[in-house]
C-alpha atoms as a PDB file:
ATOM      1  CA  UNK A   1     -24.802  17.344   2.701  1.00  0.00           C
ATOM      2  CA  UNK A   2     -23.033  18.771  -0.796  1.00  0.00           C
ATOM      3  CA  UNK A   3     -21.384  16.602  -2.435  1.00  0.00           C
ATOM      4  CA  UNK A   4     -17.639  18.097  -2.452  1.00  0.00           C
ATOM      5  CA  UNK A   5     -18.302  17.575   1.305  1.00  0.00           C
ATOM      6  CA  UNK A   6     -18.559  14.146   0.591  1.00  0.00           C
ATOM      7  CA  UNK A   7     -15.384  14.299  -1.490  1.00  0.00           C
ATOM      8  CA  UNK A   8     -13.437  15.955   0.911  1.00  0.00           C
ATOM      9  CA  UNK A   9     -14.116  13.385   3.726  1.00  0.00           C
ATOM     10  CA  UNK A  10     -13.232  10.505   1.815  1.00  0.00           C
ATOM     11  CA  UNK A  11      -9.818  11.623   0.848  1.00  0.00           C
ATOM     12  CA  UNK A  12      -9.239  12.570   4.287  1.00  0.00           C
ATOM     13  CA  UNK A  13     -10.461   8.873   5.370  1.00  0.00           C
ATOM     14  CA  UNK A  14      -8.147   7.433   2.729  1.00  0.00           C
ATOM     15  CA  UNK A  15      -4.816   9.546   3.267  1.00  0.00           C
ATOM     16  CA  UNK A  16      -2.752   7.479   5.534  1.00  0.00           C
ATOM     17  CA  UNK A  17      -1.722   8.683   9.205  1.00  0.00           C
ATOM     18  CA  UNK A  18       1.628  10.114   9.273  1.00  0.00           C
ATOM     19  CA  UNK A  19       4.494   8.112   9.094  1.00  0.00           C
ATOM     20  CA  UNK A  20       2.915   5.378   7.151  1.00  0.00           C
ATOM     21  CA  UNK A  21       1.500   4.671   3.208  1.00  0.00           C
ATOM     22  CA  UNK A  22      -0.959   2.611   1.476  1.00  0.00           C
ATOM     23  CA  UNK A  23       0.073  -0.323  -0.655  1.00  0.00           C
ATOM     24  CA  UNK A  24      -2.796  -2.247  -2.201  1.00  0.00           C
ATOM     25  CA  UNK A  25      -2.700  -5.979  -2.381  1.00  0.00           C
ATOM     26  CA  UNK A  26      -4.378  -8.820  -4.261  1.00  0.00           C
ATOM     27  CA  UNK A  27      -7.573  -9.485  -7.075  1.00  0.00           C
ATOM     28  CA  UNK A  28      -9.945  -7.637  -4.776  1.00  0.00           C
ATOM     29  CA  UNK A  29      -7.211  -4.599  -4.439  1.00  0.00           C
ATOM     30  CA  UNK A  30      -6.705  -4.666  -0.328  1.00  0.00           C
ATOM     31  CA  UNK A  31      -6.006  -1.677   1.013  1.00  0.00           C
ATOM     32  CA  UNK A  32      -3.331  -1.543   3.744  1.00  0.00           C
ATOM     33  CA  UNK A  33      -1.824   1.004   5.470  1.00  0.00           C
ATOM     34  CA  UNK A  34       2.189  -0.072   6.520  1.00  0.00           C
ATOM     35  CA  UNK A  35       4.802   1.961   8.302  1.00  0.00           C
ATOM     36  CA  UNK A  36       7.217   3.884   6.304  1.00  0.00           C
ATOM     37  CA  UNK A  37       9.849   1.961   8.038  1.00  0.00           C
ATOM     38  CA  UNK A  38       9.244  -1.283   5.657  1.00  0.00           C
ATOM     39  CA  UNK A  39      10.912   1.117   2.955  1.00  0.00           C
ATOM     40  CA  UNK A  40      14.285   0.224   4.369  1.00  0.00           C
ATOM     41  CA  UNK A  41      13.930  -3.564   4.658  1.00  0.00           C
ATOM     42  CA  UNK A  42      15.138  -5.508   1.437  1.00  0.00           C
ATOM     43  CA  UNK A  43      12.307  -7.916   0.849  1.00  0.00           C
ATOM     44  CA  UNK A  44      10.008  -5.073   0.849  1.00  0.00           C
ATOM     45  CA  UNK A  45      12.016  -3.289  -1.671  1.00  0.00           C
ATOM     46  CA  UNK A  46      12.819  -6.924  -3.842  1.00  0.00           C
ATOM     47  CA  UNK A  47       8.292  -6.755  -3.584  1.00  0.00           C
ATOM     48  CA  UNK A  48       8.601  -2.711  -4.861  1.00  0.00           C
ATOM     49  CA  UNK A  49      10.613  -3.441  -7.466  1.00  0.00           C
ATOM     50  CA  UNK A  50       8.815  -6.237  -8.888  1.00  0.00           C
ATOM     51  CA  UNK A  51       5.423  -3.878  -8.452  1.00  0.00           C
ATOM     52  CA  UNK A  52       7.168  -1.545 -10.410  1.00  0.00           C
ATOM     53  CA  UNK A  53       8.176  -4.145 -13.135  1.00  0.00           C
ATOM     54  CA  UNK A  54       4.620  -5.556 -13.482  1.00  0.00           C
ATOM     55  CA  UNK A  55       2.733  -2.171 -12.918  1.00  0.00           C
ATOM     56  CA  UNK A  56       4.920   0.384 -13.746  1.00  0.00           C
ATOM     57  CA  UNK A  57       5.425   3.700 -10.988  1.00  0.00           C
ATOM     58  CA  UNK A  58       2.749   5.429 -12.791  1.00  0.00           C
ATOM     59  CA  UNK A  59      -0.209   3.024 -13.075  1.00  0.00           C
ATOM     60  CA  UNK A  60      -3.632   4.546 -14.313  1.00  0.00           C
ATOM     61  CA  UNK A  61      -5.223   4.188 -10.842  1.00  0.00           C
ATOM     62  CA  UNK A  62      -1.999   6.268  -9.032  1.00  0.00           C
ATOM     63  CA  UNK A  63      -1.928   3.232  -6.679  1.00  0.00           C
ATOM     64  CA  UNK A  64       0.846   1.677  -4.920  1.00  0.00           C
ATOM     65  CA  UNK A  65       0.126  -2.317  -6.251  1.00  0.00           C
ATOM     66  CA  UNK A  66       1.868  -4.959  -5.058  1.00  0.00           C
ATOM     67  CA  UNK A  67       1.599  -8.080  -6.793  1.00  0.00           C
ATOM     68  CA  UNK A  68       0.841 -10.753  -4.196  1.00  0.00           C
ATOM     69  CA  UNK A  69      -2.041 -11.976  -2.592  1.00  0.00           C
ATOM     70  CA  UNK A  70      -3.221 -10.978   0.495  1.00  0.00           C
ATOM     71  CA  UNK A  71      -2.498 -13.736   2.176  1.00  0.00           C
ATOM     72  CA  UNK A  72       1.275 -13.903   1.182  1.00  0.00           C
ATOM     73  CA  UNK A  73       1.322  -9.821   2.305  1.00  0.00           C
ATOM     74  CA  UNK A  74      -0.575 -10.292   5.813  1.00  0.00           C
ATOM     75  CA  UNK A  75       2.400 -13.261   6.698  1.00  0.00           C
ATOM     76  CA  UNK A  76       5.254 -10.337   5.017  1.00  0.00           C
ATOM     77  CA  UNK A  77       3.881  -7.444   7.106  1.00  0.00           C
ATOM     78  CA  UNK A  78       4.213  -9.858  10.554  1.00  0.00           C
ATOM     79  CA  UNK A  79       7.392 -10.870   9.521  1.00  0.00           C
ATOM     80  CA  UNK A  80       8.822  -7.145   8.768  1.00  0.00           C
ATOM     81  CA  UNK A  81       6.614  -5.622  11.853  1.00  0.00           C
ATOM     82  CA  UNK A  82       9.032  -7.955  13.863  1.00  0.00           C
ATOM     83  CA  UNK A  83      12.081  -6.691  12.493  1.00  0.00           C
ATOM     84  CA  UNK A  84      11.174  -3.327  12.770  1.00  0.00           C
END
């Protein structure tokens, strides 16, 4: 298989399906995908703005990060999937 195959499946694999983005969580960087509609609920954005403080919007690794641990985020994302 070439390699820019290889490439090219991977990004696809990592894009996230429409509608939703990737944040990435924690020490071991967590990947999760989360609906667009958590962009619009204010602890989300209090969590995005404190990302931003720590992290800056353009980080070297062009990642969303959000600084919390995965724990804390899984319990967030049941809470805002609720409200949604």
């Amino acid at each position: 298989m070439p390699k820019n195959k290889i490439v090219k499946d991977e990004a696809i694999r990592s894009r996230a399906p429409k509608g939703h983005f990737v944040v990435y969580v924690g020490t071991e960087m967590k990947r999760f995908v989360v609906p667009t509609s958590y962009l619009k609920n204010p602890i989300f954005q209090q969590l995005l703005d404190k990302a931003a403080e720590e992290y800056g919007f353009h980080n070297k690794q062009n990642k969303i990060i959000l600084p919390c641990d995965e724990s804390t985020f899984q319990r967030l994302s049941i809470i805002l999937s609720k409200q949604s």
